[in-house]
N, C-alpha and C. Protein backbone atom coordinates (compact mmCIF):
# COMPACT_ATOMS: atom_id res chain seq x y z
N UNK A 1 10.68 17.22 -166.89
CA UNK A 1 10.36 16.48 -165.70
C UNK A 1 9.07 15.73 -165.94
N UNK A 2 8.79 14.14 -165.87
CA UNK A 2 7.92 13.45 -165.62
C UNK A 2 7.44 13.57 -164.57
N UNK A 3 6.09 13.29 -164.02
CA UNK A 3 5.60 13.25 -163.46
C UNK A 3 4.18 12.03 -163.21
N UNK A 4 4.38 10.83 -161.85
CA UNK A 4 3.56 9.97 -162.11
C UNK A 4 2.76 9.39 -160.94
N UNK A 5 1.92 9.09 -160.44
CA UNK A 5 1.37 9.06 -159.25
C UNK A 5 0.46 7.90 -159.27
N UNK A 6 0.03 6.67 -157.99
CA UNK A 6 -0.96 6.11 -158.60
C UNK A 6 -1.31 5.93 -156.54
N UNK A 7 -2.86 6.90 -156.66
CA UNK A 7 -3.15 6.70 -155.12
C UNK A 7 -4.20 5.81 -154.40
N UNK A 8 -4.47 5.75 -153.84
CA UNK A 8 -5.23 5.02 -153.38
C UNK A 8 -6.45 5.73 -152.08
N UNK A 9 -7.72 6.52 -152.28
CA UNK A 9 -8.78 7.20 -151.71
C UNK A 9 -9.53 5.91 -150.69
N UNK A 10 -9.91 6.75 -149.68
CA UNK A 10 -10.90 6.65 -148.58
C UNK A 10 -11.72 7.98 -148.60
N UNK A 11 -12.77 7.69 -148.88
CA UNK A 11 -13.90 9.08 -148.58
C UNK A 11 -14.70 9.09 -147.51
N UNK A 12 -15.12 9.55 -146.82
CA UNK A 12 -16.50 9.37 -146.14
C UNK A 12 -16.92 10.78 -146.46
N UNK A 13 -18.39 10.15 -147.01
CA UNK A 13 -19.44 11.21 -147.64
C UNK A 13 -20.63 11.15 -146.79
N UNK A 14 -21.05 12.19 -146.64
CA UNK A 14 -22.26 13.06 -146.08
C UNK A 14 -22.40 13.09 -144.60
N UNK A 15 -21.81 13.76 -144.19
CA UNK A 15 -21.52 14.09 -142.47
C UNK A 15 -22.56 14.46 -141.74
N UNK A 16 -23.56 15.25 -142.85
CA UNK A 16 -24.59 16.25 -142.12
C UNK A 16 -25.77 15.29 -142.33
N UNK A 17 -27.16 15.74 -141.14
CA UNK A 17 -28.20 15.45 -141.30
C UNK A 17 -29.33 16.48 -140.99
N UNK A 18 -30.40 16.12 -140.50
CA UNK A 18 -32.04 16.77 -140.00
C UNK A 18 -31.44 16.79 -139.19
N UNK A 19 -32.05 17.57 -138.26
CA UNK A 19 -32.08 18.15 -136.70
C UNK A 19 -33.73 17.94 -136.32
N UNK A 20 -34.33 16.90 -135.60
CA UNK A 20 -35.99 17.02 -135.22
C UNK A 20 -35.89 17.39 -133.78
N UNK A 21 -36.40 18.47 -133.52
CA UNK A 21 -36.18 19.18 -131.82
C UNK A 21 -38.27 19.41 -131.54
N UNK A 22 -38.18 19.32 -130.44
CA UNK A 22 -38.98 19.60 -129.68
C UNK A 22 -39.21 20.31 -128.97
N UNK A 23 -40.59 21.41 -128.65
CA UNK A 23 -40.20 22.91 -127.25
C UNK A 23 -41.37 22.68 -126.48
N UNK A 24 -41.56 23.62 -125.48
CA UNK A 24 -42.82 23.97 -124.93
C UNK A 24 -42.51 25.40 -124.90
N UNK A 25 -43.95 25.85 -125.27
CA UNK A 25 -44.28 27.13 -124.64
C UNK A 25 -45.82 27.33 -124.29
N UNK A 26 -46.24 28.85 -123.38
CA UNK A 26 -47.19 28.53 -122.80
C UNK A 26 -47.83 30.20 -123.43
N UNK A 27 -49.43 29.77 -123.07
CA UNK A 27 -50.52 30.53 -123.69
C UNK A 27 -50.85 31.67 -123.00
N UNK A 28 -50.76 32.77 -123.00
CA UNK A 28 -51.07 33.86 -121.97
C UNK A 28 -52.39 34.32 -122.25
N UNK A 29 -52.81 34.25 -123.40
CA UNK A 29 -54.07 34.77 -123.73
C UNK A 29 -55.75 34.33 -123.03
N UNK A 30 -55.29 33.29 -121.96
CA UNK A 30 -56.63 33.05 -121.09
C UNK A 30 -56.08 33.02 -119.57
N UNK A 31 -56.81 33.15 -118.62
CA UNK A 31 -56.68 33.05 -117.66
C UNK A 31 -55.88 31.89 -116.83
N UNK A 32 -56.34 30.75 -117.51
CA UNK A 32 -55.14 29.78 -116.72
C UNK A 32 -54.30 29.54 -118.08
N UNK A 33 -53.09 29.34 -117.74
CA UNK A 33 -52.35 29.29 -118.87
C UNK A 33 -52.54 27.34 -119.22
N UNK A 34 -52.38 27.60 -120.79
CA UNK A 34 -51.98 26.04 -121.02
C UNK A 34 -51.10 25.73 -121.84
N UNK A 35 -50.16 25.08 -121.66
CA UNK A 35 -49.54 24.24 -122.45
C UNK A 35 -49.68 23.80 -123.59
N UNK A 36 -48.59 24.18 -124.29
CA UNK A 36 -48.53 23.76 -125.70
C UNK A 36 -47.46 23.53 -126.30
N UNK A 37 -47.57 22.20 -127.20
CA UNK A 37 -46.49 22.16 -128.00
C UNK A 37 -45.69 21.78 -129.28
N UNK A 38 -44.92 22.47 -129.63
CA UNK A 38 -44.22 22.74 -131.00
C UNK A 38 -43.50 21.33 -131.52
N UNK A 39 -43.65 21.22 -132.39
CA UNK A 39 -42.82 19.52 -132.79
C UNK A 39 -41.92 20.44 -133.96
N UNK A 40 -40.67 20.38 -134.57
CA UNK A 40 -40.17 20.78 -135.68
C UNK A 40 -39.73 19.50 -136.04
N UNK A 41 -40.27 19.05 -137.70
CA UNK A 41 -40.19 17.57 -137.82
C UNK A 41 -38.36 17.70 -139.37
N UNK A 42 -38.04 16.97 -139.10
CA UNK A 42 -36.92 16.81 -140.20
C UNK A 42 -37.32 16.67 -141.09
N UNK A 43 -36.63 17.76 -142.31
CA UNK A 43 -37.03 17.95 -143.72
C UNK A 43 -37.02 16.32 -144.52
N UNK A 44 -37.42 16.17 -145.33
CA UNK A 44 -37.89 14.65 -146.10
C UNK A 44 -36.20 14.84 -146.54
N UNK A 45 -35.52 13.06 -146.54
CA UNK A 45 -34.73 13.50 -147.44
C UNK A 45 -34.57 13.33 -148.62
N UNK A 46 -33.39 14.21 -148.89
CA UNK A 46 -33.63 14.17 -150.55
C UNK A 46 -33.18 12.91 -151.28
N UNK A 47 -33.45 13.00 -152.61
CA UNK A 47 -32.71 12.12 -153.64
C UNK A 47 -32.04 11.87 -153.84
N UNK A 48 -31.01 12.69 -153.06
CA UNK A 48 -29.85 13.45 -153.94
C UNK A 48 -28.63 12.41 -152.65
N UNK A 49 -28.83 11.66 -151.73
CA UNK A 49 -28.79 11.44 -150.46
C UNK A 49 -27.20 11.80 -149.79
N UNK A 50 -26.24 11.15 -150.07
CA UNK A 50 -25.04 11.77 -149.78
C UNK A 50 -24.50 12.66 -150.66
N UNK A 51 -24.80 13.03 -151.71
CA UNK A 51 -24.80 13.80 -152.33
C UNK A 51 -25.60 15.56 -152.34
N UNK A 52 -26.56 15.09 -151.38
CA UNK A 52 -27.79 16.09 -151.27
C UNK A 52 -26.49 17.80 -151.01
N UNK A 53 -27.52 18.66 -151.16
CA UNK A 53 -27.10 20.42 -150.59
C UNK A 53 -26.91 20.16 -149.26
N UNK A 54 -25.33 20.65 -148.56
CA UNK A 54 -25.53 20.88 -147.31
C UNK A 54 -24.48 19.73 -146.42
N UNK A 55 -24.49 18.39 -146.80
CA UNK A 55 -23.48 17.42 -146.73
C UNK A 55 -21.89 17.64 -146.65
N UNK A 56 -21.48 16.97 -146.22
CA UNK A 56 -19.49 17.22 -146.12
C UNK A 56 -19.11 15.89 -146.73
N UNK A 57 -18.34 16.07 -147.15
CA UNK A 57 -16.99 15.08 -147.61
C UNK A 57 -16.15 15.45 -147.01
N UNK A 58 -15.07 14.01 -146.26
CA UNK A 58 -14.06 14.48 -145.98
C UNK A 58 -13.51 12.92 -146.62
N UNK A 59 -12.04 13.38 -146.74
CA UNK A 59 -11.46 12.31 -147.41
C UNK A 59 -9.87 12.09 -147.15
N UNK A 60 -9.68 10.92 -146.94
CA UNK A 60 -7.99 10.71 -146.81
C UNK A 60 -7.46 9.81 -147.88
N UNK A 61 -6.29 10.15 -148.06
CA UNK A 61 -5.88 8.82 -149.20
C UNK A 61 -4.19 9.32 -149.36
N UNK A 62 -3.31 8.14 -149.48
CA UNK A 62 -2.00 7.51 -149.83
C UNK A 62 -1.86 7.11 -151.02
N UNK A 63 -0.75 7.18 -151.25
CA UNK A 63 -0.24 6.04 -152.71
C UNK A 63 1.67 6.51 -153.00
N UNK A 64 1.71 6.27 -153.77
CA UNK A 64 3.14 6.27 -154.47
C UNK A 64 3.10 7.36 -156.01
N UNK A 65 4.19 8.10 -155.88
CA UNK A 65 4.30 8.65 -157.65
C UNK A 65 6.14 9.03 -157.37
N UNK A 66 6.20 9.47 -158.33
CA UNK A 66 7.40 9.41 -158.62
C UNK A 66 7.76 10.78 -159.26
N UNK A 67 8.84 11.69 -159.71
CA UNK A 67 9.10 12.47 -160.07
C UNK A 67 10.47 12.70 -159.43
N UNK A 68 11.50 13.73 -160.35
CA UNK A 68 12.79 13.95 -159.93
C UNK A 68 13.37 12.79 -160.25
N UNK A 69 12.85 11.76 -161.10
CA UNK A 69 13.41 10.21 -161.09
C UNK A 69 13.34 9.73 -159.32
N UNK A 70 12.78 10.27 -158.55
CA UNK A 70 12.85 9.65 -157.38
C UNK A 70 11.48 9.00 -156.91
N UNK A 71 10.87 8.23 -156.37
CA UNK A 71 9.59 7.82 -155.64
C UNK A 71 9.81 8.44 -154.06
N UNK A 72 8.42 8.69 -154.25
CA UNK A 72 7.70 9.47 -153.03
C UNK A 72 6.60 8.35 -152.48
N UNK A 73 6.20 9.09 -150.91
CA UNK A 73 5.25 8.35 -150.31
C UNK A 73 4.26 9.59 -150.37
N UNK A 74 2.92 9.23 -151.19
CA UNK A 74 2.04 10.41 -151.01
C UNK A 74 1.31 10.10 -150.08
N UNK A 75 0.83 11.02 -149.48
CA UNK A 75 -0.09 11.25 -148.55
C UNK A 75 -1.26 12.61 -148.17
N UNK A 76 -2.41 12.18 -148.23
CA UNK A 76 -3.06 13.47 -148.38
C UNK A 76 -4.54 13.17 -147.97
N UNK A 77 -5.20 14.84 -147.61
CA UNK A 77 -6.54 14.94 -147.15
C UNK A 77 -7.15 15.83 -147.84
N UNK A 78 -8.66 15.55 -147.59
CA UNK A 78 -9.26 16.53 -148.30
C UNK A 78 -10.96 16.79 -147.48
N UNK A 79 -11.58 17.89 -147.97
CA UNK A 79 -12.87 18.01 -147.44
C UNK A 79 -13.41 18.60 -148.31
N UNK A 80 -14.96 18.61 -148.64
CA UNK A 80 -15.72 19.46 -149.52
C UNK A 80 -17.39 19.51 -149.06
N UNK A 81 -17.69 20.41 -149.72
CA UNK A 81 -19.14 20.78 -148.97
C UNK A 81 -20.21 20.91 -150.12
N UNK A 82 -21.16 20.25 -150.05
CA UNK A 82 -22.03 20.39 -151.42
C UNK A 82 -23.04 21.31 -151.40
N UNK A 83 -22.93 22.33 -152.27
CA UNK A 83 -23.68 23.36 -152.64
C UNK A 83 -24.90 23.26 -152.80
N UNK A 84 -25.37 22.07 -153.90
CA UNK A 84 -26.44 21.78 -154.05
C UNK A 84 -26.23 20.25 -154.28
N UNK A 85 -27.62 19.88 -154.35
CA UNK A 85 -27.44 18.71 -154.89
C UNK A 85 -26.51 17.88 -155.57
N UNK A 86 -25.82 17.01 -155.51
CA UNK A 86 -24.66 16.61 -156.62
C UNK A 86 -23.42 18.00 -156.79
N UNK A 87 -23.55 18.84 -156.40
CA UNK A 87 -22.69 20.08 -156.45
C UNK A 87 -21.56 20.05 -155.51
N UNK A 88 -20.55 19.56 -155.54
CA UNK A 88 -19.51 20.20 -154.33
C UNK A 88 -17.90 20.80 -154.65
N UNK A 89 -18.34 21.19 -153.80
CA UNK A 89 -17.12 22.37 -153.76
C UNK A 89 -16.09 22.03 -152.06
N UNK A 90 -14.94 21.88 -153.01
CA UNK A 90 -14.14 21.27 -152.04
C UNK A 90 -12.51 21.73 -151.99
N UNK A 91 -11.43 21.42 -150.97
CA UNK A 91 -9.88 21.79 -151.53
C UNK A 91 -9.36 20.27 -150.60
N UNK A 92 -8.51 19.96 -151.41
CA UNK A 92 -7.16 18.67 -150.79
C UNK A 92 -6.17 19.44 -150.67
N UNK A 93 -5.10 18.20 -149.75
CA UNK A 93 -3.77 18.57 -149.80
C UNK A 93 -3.09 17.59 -149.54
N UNK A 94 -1.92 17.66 -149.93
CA UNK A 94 -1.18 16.42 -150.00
C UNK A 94 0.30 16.72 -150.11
N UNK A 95 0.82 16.01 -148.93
CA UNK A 95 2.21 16.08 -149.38
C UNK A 95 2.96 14.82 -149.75
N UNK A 96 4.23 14.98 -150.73
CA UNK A 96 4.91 13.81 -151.14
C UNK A 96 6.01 13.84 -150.26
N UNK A 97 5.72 12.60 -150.09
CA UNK A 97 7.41 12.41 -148.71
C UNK A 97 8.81 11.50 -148.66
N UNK A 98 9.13 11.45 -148.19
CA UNK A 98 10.73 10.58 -147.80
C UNK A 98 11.74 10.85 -149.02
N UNK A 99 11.52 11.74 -149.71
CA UNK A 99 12.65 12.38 -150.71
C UNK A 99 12.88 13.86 -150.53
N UNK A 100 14.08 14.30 -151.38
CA UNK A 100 14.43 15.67 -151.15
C UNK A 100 14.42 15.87 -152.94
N UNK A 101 13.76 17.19 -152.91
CA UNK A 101 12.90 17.85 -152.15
C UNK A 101 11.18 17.31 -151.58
N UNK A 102 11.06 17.67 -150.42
CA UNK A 102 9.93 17.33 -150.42
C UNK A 102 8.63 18.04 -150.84
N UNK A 103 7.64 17.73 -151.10
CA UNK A 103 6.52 18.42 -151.83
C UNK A 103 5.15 18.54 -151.55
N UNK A 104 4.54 19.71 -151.49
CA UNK A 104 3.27 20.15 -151.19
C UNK A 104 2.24 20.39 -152.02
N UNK A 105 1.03 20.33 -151.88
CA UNK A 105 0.06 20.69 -153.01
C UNK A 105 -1.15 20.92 -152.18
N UNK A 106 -1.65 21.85 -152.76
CA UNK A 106 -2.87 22.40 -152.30
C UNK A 106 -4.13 22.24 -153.89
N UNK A 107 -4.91 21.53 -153.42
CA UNK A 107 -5.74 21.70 -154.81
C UNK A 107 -7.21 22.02 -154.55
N UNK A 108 -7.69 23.62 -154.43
CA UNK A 108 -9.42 23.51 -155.03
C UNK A 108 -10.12 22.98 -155.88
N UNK A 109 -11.17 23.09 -155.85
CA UNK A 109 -11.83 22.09 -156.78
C UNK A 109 -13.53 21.82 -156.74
N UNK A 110 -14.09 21.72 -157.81
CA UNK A 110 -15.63 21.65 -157.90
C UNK A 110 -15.87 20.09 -158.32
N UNK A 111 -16.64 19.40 -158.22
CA UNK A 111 -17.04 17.86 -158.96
C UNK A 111 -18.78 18.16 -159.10
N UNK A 112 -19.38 17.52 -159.69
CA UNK A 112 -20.44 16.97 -159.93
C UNK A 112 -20.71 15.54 -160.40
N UNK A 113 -22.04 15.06 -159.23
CA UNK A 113 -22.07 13.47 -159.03
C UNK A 113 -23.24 13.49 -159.23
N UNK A 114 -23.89 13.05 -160.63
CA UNK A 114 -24.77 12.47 -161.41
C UNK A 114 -25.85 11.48 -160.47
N UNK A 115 -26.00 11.72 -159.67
CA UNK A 115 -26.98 11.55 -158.52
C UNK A 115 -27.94 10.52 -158.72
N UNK A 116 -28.74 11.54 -159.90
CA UNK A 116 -30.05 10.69 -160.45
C UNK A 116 -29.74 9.49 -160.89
N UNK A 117 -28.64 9.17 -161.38
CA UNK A 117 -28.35 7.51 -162.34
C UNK A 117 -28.70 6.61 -160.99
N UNK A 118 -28.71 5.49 -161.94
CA UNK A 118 -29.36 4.03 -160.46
C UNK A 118 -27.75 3.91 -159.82
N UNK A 119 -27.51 2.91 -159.46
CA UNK A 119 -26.40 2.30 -159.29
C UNK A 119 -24.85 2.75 -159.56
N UNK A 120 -25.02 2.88 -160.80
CA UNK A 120 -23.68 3.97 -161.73
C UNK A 120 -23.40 5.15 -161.49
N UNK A 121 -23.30 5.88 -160.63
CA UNK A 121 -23.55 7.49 -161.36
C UNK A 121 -22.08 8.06 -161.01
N UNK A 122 -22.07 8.70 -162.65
CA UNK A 122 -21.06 9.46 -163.55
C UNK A 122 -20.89 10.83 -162.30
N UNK A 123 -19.17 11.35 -162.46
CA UNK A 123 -19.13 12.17 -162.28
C UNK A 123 -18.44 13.22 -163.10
N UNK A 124 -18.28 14.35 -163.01
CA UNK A 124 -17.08 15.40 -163.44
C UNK A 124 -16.79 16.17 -162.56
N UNK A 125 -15.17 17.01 -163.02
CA UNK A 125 -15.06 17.59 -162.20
C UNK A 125 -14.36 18.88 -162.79
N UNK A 126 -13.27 19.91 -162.15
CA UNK A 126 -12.60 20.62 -162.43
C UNK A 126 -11.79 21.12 -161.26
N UNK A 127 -10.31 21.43 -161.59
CA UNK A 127 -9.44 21.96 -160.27
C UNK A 127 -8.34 22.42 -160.58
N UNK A 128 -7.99 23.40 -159.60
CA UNK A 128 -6.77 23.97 -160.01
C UNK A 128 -5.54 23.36 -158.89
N UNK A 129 -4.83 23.27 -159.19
CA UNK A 129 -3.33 22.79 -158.50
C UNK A 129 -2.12 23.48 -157.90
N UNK A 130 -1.41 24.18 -156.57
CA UNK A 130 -0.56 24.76 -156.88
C UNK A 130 0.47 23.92 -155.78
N UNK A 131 1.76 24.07 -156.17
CA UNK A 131 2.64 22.91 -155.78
C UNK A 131 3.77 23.67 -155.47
N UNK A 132 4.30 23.09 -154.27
CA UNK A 132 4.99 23.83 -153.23
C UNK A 132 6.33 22.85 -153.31
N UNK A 133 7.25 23.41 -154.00
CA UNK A 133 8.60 22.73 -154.21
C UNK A 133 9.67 23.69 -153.37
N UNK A 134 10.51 22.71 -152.53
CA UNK A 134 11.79 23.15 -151.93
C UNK A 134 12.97 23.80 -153.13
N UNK A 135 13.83 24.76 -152.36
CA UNK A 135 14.73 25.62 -153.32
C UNK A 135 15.86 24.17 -153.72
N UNK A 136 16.06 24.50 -154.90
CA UNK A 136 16.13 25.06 -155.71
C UNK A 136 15.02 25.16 -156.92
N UNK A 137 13.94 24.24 -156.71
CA UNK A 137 13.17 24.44 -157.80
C UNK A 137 12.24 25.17 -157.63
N UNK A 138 11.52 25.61 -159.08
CA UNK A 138 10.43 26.68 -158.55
C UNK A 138 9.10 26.30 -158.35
N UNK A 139 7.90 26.40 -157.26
CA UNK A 139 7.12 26.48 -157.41
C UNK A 139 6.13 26.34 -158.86
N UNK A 140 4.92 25.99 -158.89
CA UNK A 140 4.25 25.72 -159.92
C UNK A 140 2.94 25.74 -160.07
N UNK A 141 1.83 25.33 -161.00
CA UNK A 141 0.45 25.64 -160.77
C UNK A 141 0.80 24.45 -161.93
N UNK A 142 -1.24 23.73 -162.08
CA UNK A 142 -1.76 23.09 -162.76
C UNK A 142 -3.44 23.53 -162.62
N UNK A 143 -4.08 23.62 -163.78
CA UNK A 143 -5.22 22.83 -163.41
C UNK A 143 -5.80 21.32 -164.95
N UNK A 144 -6.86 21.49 -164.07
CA UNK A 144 -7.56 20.10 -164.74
C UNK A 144 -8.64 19.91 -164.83
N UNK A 145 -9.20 18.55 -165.15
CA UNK A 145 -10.42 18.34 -164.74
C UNK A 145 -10.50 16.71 -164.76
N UNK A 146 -11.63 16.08 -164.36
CA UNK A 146 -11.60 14.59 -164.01
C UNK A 146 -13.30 14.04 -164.19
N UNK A 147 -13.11 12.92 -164.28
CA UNK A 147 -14.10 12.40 -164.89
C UNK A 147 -14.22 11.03 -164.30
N UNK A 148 -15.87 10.35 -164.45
CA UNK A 148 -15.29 8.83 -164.04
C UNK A 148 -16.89 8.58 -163.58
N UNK A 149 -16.78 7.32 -163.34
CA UNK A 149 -18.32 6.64 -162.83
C UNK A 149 -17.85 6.25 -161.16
N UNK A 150 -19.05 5.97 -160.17
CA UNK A 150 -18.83 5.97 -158.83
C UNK A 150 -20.34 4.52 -158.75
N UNK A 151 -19.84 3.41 -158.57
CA UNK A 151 -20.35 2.61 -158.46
C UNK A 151 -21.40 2.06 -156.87
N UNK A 152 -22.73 1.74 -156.84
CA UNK A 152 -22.76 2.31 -155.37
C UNK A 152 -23.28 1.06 -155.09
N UNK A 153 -22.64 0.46 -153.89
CA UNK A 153 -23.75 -1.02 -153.34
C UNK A 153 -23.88 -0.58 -151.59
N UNK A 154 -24.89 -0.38 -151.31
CA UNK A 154 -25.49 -0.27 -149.76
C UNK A 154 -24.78 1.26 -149.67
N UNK A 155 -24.10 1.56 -148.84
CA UNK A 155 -23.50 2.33 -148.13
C UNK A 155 -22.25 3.29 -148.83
N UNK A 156 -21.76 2.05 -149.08
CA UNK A 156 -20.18 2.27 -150.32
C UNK A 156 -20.48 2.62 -151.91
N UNK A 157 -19.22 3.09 -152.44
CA UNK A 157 -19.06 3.27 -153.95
C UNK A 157 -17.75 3.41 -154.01
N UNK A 158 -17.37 2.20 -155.05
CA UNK A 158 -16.18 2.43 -155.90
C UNK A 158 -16.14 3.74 -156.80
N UNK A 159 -15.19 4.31 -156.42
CA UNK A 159 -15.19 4.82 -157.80
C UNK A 159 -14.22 4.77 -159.25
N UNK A 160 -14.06 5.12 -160.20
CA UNK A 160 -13.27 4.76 -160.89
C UNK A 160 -13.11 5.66 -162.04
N UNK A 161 -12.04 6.44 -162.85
CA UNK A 161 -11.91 7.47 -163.28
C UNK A 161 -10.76 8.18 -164.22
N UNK A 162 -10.38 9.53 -164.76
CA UNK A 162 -9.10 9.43 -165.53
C UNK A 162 -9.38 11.06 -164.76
N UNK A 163 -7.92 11.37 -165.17
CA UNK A 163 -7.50 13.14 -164.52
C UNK A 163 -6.71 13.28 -165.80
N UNK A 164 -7.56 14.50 -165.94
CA UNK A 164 -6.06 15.33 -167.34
C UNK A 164 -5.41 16.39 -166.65
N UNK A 165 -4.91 16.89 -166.54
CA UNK A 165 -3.92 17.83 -165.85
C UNK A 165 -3.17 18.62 -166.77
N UNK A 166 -2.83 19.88 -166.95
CA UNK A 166 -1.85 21.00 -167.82
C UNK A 166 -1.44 21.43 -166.81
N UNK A 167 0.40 21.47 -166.95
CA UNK A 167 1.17 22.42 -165.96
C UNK A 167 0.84 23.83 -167.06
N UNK A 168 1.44 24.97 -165.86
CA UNK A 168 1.48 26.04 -166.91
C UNK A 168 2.73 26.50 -166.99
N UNK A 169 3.83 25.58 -166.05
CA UNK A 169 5.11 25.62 -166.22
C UNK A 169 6.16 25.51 -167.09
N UNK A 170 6.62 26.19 -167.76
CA UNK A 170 7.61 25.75 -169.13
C UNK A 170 8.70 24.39 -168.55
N UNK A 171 9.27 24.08 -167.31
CA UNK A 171 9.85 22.76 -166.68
C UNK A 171 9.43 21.70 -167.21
N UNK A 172 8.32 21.47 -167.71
CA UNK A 172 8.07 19.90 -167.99
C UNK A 172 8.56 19.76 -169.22
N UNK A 173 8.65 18.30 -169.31
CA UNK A 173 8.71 17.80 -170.82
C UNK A 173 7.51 17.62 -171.66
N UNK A 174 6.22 17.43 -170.86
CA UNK A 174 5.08 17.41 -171.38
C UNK A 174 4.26 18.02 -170.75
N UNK A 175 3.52 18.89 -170.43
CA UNK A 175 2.54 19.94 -169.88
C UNK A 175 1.19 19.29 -169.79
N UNK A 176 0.84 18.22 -170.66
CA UNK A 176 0.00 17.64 -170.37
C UNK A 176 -0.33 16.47 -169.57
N UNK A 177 -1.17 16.17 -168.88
CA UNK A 177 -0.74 14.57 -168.61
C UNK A 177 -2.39 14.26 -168.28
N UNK A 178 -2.47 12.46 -168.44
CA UNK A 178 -3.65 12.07 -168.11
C UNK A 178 -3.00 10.93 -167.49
N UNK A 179 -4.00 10.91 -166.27
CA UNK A 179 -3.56 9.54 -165.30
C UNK A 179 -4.67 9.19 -164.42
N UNK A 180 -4.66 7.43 -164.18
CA UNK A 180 -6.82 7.13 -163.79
C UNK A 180 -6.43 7.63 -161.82
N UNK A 181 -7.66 7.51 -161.73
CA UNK A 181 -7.90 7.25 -160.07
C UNK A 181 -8.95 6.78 -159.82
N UNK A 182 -8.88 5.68 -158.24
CA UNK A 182 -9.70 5.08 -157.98
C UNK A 182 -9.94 5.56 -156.46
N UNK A 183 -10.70 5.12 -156.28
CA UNK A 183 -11.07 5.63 -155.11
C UNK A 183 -12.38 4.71 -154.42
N UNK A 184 -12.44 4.72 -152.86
CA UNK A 184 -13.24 4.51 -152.50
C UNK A 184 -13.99 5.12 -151.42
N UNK A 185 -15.38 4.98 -151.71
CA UNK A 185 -16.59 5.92 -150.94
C UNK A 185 -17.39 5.30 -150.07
N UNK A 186 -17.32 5.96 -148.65
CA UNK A 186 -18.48 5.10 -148.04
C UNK A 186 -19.31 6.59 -147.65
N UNK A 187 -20.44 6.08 -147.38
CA UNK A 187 -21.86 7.32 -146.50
C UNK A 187 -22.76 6.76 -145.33
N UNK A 188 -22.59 7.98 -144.51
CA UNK A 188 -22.89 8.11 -143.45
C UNK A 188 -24.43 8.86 -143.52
């Protein structure tokens, strides 16, 4: 069984921000009380900016692949949360549609986004795959890993990239596969 996909990403990166709050409280320690008050100012931000510790990704994206000799309509979401800096840790899902059987996938997954570079910055990644096929076929797993540069002007970044993928399924004709993805990023 071949297997071939070519999608098309929407991201929106970094959901989270500072919180700057303001209180009052009052002085008991003299006779008339006075007023006072607390400012809590928002942490500086980092370097790291949609990328920073603490941020969300969430992401939608479509495209077309093919398999069973049949074409599918993919469709799929995803979210991830960055650990640290450039660090995130995330899972998609995606199902392939308007054919029989139809098909599911659930994929975890870690990336790292090279932050520090100007303009360019490189990413990698790693993920595992498990894929939810109607009877008669069986179920399956993959993992991988992915690679690629994320181009950034104002707000947005292209990104642009290759995925290697190993089934661990004896079904395929080739267990391996490499195929690009592009994608695009905006931040909030």
């Amino acid at each position: 069984m071949k297997t071939r996909r070519l999608l098309i990403c929407v991201t929106i990166l970094a959901l989270g921000s500072g919180v700057c709050a303001s209180g009052t409280a009052l002085a008991q320690d003299t006779p008339v009380a006075q007023e006072t008050q607390t400012v809590q100012t928002a942490p500086a931000p980092s370097k790291a900016g949609p990328f920073a510790q603490g941020k969300v990704r969430v992401g939608f994206y479509g495209g077309l692949g093919s398999t069973f000799n049949q074409s599918y309509l993919i469709l799929g979401a995803g979210v991830g949360f960055f650990l640290f800096d450039g660090l995130e840790a995330g899972v998609d899902g995606e199902g392939w549609l308007l054919q029989d059987p139809t098909i599911g996938k659930v994929t975890p997954q870690l990336r790292y986004v090279f932050y520090q570079a100007g303009a360019i910055k490189p990413y990698l990644g790693a993920f595992y795959r498990y894929t939810f096929i109607g009877s008669p076929y069986e179920d399956y797993s993959s993992y991988g890993g992915r690679f690629g540069i994320a181009y950034q002007q104002g707000r947005s970044y292209l990104a642009i990239g290759g995925v290697y993928e190993r089934y661990t399924s004896d079904n395929f004709s080739d267990n391996d596969t490499i195929y690009p993805e592009v994608a695009f990023w905006l931040s909030f």
